[in-house]
Structure formats: structure tokens, C-alpha cells
PDB file of N, CA and C in Angstrom:
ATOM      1  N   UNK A   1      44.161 -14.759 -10.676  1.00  0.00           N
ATOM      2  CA  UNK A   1      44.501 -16.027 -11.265  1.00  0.00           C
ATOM      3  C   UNK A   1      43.397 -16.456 -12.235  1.00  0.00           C
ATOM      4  N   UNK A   2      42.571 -15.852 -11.714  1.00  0.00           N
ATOM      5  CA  UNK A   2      41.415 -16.393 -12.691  1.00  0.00           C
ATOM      6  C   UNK A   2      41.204 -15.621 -14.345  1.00  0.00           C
ATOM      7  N   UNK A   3      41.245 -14.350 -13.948  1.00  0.00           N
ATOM      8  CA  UNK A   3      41.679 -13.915 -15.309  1.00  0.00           C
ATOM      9  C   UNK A   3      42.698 -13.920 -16.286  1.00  0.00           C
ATOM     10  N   UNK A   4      44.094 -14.868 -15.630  1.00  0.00           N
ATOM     11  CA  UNK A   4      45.136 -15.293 -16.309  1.00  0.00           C
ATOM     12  C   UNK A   4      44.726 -16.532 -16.850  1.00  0.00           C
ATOM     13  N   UNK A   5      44.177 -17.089 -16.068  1.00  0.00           N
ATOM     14  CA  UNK A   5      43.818 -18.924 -16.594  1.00  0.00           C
ATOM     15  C   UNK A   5      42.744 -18.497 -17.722  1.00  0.00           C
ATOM     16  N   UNK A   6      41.152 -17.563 -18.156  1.00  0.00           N
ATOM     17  CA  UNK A   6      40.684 -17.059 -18.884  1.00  0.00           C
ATOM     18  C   UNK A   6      41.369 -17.033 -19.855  1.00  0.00           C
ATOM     19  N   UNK A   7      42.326 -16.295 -20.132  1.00  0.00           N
ATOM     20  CA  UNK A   7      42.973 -15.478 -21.127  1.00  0.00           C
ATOM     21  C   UNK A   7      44.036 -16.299 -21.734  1.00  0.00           C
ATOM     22  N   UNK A   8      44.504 -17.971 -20.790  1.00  0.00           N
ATOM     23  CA  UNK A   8      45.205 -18.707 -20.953  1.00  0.00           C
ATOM     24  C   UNK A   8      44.662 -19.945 -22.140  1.00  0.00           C
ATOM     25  N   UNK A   9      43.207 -19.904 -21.826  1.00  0.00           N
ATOM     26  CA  UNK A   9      42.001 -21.036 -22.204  1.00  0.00           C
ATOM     27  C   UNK A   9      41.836 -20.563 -23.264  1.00  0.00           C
ATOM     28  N   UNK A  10      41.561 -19.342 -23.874  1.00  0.00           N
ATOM     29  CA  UNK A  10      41.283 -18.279 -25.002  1.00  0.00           C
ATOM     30  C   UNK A  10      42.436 -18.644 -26.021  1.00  0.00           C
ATOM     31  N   UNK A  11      44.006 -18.461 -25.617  1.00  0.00           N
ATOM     32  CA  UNK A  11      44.758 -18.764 -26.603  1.00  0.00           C
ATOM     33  C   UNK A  11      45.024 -20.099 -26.781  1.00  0.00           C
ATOM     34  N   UNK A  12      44.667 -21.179 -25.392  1.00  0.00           N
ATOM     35  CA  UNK A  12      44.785 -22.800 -25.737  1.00  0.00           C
ATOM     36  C   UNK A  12      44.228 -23.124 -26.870  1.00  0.00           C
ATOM     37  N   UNK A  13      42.725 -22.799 -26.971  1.00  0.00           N
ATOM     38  CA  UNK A  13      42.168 -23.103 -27.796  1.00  0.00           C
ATOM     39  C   UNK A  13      42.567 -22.395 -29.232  1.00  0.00           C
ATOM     40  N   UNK A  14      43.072 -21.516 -29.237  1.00  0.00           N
ATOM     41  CA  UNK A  14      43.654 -20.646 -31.041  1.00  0.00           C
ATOM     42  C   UNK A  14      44.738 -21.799 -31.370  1.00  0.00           C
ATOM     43  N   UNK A  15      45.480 -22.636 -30.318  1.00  0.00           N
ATOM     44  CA  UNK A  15      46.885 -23.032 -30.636  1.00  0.00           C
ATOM     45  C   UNK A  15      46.484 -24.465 -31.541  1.00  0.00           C
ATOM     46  N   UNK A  16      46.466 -24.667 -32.809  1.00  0.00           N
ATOM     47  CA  UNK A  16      46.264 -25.713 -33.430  1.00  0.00           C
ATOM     48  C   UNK A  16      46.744 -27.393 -32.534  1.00  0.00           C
ATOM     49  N   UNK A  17      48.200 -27.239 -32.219  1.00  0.00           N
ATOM     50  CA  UNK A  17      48.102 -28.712 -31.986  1.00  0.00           C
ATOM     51  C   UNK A  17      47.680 -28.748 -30.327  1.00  0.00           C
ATOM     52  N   UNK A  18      47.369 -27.781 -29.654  1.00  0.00           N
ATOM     53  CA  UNK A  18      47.236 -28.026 -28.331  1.00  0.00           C
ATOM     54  C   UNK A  18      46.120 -28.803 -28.162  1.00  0.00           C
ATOM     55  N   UNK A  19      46.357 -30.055 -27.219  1.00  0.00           N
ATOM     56  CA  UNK A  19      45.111 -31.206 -26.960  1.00  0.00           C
ATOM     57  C   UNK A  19      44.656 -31.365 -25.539  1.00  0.00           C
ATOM     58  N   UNK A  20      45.161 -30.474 -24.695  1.00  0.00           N
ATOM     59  CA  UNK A  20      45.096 -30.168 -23.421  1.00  0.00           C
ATOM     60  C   UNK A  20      43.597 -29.861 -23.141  1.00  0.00           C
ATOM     61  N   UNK A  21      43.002 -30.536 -22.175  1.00  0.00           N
ATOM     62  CA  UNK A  21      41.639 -29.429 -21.689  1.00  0.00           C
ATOM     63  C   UNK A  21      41.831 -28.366 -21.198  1.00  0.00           C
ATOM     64  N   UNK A  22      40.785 -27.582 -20.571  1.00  0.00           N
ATOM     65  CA  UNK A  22      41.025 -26.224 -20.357  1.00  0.00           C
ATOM     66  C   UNK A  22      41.134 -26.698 -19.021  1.00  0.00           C
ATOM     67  N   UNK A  23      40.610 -27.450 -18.235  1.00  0.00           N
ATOM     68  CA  UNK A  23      40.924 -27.522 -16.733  1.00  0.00           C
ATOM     69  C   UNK A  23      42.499 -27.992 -16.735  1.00  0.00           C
ATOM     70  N   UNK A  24      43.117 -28.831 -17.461  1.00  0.00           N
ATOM     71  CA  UNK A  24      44.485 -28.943 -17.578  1.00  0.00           C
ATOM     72  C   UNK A  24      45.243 -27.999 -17.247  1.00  0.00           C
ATOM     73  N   UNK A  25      44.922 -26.862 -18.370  1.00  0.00           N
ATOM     74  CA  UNK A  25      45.528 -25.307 -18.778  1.00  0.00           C
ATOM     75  C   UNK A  25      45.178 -24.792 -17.303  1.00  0.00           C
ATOM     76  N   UNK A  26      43.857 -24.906 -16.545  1.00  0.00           N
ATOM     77  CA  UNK A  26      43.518 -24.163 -15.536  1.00  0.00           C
ATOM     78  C   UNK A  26      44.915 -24.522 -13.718  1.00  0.00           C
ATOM     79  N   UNK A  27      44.700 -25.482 -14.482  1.00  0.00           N
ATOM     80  CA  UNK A  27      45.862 -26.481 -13.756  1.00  0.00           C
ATOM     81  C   UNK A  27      47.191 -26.261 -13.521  1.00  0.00           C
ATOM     82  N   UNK A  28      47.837 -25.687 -14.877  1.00  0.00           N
ATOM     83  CA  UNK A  28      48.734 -25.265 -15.263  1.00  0.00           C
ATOM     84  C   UNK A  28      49.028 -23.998 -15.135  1.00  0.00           C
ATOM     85  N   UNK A  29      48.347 -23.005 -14.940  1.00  0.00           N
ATOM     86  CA  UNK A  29      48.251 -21.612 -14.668  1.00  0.00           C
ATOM     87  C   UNK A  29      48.392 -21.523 -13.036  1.00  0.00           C
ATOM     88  N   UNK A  30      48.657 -22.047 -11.921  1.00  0.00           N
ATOM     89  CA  UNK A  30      48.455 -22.509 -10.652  1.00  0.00           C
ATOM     90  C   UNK A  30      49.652 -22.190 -10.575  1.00  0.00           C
ATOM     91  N   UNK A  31      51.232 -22.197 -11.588  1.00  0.00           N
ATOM     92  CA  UNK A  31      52.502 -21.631 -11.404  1.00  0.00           C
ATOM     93  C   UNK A  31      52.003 -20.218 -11.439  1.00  0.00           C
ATOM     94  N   UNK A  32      51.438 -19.495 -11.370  1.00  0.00           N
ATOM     95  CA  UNK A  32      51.014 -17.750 -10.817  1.00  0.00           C
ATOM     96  C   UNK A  32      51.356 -18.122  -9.113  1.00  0.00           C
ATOM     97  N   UNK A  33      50.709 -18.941  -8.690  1.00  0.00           N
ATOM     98  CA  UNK A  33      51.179 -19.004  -7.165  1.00  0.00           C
ATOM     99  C   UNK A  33      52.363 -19.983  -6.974  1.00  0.00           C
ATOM    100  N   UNK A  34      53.149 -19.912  -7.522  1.00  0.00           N
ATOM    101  CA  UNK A  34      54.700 -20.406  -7.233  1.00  0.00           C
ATOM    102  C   UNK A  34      55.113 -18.974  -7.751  1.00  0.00           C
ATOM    103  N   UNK A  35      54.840 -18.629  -8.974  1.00  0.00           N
ATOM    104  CA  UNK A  35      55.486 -17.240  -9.055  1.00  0.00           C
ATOM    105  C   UNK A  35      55.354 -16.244  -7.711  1.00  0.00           C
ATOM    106  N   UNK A  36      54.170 -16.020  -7.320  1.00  0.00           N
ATOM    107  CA  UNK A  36      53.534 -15.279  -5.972  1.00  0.00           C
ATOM    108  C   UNK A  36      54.463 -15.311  -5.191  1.00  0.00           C
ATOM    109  N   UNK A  37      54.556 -16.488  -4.651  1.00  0.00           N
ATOM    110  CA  UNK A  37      55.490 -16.668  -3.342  1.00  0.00           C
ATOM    111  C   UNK A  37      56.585 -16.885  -3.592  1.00  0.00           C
ATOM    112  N   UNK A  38      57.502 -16.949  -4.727  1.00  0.00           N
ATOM    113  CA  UNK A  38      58.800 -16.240  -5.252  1.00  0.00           C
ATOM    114  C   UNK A  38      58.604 -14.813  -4.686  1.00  0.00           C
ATOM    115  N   UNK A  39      58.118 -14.149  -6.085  1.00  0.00           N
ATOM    116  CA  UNK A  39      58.164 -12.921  -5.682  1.00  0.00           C
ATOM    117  C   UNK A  39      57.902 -11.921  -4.383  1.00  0.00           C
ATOM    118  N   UNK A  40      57.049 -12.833  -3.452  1.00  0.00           N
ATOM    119  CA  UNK A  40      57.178 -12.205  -1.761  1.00  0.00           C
ATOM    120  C   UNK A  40      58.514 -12.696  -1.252  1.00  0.00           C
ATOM    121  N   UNK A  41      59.238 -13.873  -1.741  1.00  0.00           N
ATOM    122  CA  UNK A  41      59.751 -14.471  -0.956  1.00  0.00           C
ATOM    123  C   UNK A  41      61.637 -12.998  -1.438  1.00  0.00           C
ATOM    124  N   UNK A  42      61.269 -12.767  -2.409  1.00  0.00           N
ATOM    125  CA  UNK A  42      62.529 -11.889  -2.707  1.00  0.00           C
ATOM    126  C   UNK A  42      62.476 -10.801  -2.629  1.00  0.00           C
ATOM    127  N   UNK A  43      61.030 -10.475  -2.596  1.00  0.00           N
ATOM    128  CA  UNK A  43      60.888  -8.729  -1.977  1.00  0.00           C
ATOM    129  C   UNK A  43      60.611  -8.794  -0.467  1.00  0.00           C
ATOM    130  N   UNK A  44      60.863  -9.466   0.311  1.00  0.00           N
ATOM    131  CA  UNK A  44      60.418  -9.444   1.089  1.00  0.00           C
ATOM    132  C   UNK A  44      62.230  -9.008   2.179  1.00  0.00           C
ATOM    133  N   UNK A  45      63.311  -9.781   1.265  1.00  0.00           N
ATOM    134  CA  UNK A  45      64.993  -9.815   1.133  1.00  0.00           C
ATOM    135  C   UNK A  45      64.996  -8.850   0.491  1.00  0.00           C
ATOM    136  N   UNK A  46      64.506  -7.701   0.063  1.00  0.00           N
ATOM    137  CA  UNK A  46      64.952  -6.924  -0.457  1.00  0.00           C
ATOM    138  C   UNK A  46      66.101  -6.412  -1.577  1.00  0.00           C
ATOM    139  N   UNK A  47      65.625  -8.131  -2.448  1.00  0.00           N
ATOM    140  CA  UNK A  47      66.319  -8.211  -3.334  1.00  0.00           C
ATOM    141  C   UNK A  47      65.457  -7.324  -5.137  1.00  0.00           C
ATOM    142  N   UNK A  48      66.567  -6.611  -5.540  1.00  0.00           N
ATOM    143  CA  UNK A  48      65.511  -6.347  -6.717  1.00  0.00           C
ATOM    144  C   UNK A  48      66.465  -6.366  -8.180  1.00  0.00           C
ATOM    145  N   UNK A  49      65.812  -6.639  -9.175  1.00  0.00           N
ATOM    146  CA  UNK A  49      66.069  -6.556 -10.550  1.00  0.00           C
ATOM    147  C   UNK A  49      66.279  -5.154 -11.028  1.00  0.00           C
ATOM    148  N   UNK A  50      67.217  -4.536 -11.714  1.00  0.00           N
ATOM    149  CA  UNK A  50      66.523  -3.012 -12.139  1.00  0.00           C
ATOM    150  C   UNK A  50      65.828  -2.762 -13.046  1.00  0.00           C
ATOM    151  N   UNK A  51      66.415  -3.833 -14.399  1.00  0.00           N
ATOM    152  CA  UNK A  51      65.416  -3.866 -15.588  1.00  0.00           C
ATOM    153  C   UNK A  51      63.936  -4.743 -15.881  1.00  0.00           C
ATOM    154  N   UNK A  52      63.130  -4.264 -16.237  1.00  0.00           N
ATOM    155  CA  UNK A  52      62.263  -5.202 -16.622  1.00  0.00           C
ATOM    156  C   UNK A  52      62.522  -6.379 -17.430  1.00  0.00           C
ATOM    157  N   UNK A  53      63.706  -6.390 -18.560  1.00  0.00           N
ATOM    158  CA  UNK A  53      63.753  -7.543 -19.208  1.00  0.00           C
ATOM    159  C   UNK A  53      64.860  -8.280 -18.214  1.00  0.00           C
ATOM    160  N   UNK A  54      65.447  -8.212 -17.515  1.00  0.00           N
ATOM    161  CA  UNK A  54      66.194  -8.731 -16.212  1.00  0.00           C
ATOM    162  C   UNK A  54      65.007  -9.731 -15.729  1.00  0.00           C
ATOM    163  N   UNK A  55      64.240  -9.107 -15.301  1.00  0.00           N
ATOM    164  CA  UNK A  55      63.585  -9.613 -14.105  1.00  0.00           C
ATOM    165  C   UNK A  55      62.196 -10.408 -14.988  1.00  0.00           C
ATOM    166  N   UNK A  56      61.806 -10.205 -16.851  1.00  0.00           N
ATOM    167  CA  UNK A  56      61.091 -11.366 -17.177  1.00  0.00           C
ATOM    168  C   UNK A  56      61.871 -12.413 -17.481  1.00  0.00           C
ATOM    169  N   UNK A  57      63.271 -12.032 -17.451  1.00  0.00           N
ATOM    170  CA  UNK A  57      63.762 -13.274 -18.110  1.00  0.00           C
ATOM    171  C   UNK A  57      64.508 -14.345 -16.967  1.00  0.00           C
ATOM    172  N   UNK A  58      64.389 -13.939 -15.390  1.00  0.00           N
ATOM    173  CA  UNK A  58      64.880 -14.445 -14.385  1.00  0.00           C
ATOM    174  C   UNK A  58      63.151 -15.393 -14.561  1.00  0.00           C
ATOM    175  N   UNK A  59      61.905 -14.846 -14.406  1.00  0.00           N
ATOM    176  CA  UNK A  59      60.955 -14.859 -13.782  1.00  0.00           C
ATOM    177  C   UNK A  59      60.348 -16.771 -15.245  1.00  0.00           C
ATOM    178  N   UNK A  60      60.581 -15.882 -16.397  1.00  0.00           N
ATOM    179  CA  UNK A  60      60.985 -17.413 -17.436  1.00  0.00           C
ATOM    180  C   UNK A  60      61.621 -18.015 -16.999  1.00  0.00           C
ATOM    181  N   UNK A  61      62.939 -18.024 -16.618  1.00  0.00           N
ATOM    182  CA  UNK A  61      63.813 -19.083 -16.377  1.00  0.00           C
ATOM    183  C   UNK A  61      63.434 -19.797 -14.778  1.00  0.00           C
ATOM    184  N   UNK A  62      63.009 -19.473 -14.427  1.00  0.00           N
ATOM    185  CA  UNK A  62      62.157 -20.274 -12.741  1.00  0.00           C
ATOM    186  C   UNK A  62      61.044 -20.978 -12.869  1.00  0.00           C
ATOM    187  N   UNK A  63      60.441 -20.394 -13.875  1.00  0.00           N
ATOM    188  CA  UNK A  63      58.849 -20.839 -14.370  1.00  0.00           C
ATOM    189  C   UNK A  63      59.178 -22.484 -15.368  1.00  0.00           C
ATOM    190  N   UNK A  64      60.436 -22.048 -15.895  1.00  0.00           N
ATOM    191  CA  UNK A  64      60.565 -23.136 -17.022  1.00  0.00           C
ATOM    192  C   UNK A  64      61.310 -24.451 -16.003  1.00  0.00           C
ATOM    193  N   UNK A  65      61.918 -24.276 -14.995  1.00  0.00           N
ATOM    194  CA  UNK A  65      62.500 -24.902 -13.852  1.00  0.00           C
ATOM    195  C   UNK A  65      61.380 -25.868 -13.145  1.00  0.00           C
ATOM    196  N   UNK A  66      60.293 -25.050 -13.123  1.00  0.00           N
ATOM    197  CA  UNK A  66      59.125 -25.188 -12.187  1.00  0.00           C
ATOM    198  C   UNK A  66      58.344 -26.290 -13.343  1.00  0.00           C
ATOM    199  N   UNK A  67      58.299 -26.366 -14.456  1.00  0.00           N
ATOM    200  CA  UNK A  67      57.792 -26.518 -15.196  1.00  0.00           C
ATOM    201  C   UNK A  67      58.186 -28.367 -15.638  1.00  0.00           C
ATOM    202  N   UNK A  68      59.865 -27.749 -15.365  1.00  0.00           N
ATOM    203  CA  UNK A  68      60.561 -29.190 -15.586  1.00  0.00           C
ATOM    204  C   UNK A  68      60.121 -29.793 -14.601  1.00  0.00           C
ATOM    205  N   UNK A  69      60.208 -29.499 -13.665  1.00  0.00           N
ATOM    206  CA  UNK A  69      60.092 -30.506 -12.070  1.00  0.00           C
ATOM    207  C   UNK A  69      58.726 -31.164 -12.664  1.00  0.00           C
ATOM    208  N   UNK A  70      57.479 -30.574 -12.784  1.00  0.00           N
ATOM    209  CA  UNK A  70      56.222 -30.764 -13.272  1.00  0.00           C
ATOM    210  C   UNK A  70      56.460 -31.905 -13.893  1.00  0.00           C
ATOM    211  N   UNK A  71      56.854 -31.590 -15.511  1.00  0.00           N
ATOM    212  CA  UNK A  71      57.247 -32.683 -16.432  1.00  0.00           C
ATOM    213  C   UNK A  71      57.493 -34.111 -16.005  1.00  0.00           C
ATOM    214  N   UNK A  72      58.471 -33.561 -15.183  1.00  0.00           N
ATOM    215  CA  UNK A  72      59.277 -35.001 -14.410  1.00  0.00           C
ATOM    216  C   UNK A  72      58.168 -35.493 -13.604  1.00  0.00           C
ATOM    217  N   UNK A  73      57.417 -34.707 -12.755  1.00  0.00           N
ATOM    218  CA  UNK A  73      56.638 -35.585 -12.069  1.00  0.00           C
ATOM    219  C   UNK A  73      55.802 -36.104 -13.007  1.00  0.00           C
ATOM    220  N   UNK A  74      55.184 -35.754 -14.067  1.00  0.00           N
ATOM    221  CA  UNK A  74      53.958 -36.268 -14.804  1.00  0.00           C
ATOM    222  C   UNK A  74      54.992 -37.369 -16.231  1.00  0.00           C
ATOM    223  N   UNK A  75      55.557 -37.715 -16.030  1.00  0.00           N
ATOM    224  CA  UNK A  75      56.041 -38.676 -16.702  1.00  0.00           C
ATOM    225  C   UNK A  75      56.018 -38.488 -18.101  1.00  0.00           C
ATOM    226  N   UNK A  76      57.189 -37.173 -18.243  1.00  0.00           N
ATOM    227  CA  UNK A  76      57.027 -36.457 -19.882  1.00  0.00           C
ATOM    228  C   UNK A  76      55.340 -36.207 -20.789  1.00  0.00           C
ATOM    229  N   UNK A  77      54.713 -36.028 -19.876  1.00  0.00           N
ATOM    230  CA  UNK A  77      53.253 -35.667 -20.282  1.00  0.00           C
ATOM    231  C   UNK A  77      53.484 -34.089 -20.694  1.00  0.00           C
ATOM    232  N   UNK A  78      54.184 -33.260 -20.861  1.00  0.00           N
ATOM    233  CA  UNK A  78      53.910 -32.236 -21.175  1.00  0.00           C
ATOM    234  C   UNK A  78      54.766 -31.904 -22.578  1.00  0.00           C
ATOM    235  N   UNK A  79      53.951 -30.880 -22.900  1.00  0.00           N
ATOM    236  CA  UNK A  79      53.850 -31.013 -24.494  1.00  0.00           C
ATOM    237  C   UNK A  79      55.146 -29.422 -24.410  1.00  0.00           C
ATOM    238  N   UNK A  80      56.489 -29.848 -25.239  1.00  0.00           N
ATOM    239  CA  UNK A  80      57.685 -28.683 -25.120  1.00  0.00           C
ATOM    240  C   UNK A  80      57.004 -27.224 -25.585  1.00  0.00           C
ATOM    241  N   UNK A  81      56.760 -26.963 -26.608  1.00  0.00           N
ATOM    242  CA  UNK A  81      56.501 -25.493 -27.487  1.00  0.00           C
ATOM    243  C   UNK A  81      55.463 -25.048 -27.140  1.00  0.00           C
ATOM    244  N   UNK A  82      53.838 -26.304 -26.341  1.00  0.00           N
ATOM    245  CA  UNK A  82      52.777 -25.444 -26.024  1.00  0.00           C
ATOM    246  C   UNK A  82      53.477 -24.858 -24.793  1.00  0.00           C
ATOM    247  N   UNK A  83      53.864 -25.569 -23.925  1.00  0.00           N
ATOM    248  CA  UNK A  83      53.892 -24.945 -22.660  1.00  0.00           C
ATOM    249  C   UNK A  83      55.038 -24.123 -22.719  1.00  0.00           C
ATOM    250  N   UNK A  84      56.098 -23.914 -23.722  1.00  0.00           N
ATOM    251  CA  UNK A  84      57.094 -22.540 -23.901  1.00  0.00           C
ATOM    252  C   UNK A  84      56.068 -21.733 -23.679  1.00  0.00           C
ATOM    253  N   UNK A  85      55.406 -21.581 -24.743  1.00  0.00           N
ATOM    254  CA  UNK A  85      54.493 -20.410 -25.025  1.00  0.00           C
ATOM    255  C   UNK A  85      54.185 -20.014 -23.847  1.00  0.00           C
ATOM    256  N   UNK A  86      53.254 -20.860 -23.203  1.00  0.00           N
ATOM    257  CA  UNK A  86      52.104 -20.367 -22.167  1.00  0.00           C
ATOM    258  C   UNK A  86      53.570 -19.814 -21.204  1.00  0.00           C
ATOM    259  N   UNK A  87      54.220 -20.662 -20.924  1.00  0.00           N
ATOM    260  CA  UNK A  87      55.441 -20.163 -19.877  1.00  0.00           C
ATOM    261  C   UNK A  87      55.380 -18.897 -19.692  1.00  0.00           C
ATOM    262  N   UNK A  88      55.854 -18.294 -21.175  1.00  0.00           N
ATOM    263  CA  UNK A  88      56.327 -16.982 -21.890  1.00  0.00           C
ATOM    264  C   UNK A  88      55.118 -15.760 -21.305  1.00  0.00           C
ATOM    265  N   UNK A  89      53.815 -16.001 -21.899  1.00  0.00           N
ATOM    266  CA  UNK A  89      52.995 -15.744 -21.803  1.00  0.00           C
ATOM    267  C   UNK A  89      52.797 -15.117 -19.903  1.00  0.00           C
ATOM    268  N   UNK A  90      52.795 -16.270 -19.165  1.00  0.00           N
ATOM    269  CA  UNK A  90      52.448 -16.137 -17.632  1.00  0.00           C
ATOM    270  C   UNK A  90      53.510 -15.351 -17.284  1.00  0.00           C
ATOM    271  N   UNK A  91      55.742 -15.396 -17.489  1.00  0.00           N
ATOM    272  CA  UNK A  91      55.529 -14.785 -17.151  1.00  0.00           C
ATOM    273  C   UNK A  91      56.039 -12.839 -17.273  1.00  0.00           C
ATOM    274  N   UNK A  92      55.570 -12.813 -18.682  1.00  0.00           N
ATOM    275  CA  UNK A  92      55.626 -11.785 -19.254  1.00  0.00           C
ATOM    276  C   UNK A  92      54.312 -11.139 -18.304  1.00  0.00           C
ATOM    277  N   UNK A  93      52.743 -11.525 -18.246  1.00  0.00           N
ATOM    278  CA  UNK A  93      51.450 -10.720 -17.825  1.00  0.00           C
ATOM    279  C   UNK A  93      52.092 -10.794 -15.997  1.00  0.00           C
ATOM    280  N   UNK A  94      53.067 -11.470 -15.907  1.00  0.00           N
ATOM    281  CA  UNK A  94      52.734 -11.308 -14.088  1.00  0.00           C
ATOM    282  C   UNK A  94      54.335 -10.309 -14.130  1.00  0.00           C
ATOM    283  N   UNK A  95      55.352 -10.297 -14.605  1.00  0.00           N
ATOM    284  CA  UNK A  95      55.719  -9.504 -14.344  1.00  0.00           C
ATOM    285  C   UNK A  95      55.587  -8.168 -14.980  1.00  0.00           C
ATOM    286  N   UNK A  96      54.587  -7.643 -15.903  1.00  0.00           N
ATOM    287  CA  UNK A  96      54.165  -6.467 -15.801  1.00  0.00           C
ATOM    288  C   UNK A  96      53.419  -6.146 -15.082  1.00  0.00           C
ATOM    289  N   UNK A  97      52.589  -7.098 -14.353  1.00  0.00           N
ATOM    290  CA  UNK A  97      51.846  -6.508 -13.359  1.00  0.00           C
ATOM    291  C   UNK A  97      52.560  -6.288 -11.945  1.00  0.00           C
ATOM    292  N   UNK A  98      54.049  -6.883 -11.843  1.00  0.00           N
ATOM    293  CA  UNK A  98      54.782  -6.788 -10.594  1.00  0.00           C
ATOM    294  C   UNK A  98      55.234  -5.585 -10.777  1.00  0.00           C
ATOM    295  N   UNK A  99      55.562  -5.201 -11.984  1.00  0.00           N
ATOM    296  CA  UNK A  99      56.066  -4.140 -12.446  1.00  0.00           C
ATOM    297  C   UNK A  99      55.398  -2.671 -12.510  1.00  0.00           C
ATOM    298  N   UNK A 100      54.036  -2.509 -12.835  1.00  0.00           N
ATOM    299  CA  UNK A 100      53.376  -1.620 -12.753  1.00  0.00           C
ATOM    300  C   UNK A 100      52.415  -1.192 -11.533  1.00  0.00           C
ATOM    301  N   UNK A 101      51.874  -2.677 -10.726  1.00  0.00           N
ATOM    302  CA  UNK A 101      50.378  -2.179  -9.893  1.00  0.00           C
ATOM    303  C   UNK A 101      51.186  -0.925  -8.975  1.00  0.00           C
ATOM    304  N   UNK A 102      52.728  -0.803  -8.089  1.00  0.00           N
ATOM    305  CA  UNK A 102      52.315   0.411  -7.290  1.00  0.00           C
ATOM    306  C   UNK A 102      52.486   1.678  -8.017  1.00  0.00           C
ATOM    307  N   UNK A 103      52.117   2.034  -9.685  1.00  0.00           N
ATOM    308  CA  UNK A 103      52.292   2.908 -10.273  1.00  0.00           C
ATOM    309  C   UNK A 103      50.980   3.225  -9.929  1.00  0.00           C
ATOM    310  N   UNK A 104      49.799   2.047 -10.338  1.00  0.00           N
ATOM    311  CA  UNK A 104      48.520   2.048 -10.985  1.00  0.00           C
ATOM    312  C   UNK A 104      48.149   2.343  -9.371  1.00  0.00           C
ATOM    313  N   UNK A 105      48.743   2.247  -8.153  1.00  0.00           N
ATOM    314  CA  UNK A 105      48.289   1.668  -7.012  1.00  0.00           C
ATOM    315  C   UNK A 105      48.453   3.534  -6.188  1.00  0.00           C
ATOM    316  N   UNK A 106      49.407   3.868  -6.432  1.00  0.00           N
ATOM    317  CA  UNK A 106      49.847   5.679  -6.538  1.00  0.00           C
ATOM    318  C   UNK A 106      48.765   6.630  -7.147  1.00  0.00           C
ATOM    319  N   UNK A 107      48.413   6.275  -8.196  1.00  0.00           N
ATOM    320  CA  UNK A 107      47.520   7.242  -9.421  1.00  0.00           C
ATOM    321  C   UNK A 107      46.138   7.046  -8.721  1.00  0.00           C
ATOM    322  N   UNK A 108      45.508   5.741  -8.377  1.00  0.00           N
ATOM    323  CA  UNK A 108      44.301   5.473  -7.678  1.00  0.00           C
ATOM    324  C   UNK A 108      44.042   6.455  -6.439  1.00  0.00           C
ATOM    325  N   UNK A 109      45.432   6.052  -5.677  1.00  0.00           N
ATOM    326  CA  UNK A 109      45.159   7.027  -4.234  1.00  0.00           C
ATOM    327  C   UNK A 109      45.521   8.529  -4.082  1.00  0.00           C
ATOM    328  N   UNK A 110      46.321   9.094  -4.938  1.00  0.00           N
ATOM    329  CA  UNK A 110      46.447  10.438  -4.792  1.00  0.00           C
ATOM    330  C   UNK A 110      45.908  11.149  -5.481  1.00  0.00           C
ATOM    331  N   UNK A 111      45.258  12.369  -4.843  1.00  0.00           N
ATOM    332  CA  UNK A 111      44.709  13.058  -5.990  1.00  0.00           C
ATOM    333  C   UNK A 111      45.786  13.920  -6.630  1.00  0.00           C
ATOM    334  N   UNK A 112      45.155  14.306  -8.597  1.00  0.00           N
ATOM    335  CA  UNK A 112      46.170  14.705  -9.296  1.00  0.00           C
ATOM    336  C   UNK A 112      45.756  16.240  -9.157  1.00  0.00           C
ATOM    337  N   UNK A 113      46.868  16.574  -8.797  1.00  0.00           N
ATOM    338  CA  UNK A 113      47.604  18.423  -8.487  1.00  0.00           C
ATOM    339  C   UNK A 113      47.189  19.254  -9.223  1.00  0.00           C
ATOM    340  N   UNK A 114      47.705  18.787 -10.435  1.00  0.00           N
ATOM    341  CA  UNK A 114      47.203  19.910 -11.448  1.00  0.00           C
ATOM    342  C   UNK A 114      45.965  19.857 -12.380  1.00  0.00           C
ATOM    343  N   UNK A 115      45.034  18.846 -11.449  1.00  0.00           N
ATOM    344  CA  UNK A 115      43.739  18.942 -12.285  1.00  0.00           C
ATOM    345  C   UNK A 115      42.912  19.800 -12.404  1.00  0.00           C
ATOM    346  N   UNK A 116      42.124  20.286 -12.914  1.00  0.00           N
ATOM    347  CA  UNK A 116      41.323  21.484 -12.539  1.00  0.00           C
ATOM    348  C   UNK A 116      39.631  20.870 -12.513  1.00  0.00           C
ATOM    349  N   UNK A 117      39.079  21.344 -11.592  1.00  0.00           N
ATOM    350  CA  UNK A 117      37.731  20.473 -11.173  1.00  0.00           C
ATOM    351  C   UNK A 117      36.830  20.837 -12.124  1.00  0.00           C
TER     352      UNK A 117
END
């Protein structure tokens, strides 16, 4: 989470009209753990997506849900196109990483066959 909120603070600040602090943004990056416990909560049901653009564009559309509720609680304090972005952003990097770690998580632990020492 911490290197998403980093990398979140990095483009806050490139985004011309964004007026948000970075603890705001840090604030705001905290939907990684609503995403989290989604995603245990549906692999856990053994429910799955087959495509990757399936499953960023389920994973956007929950985030932007999550996002509204937010809104609503903070009394239209949130700004529409910055927080598309960042939306987009969070969760494009979390579902490639849902998507890839037991590739990256396989390659770590087995050794490769046809290497030659």
C-alpha cells in the first residue's frame, strides 16, 4: 500500500488542477484495502473472471461505487476527473498484480529445468 500511495503522490502532484494534499491522496489510496477484502472475499467463493479486462473493469466499477459512497459521505468534496484517474490508476496496478504475483510467486520457488549452472 505504501508503494501505491508513493506512486499515487508522484502523479498527484504532475496533475495541474489537483489541490488535494498528499496525506489526502494517502487517504484515498486506503480503497487498496476495500479492494483486498473484495478480492479474498471472491476468491475465497471461488468465483473467477477469465479475462483480465473483465476483471479491471469489474474491479473500476466497485472502486468507482466505493468512491461514490465516499463522496456522499464527504459532502461532494471530491473532485470527478482527479479521482477517475487515480480510480483507473489503483485499479489497473492492483489488478495486475492479482493477476500476475502466483506467476512471479511459481518462477521464485521452482527451480528452472533447463538452466544450465
Amino acid at each position: 500500500m505504501l508503494l501505491l500511495g508513493l506512486v499515487c503522490a508522484i502523479f498527484g502532484e504532475m496533475l495541474p488542477d489537483y489541490t488535494g494534499s498528499v496525506s489526502n491522496l494517502f487517504a484515498g489510496v486506503a480503497l487498496v484495502v476495500l479492494n483486498t477484502m473484495t478480492s479474498l472475499a471472491i476468491a475465497r467463493r471461488a468465483w473467477t473472471i477469465k479475462t483480465i479486462a473483465a476483471t479491471f473493469a469489474a474491479r473500476l466499477a466497485l472502486n468507482i461505487a466505493f468512491a461514490t459512497v465516499a463522496n456522499w459521505i464527504l459532502d461532494n468534496q471530491i473532485d470527478g476527473w482527479d479521482t477517475l484517474f487515480f480510480l483507473t490508476m489503483i485499479s489497473l496496478i492492483t489488478t495486475l498484480h492479482d493477476r500476475w504475483r502466483p506467476i512471479h510467486e511459481f518462477r521464485t520457488r521452482e527451480p528452472a529445468a533447463g538452466r544450465l549452472a
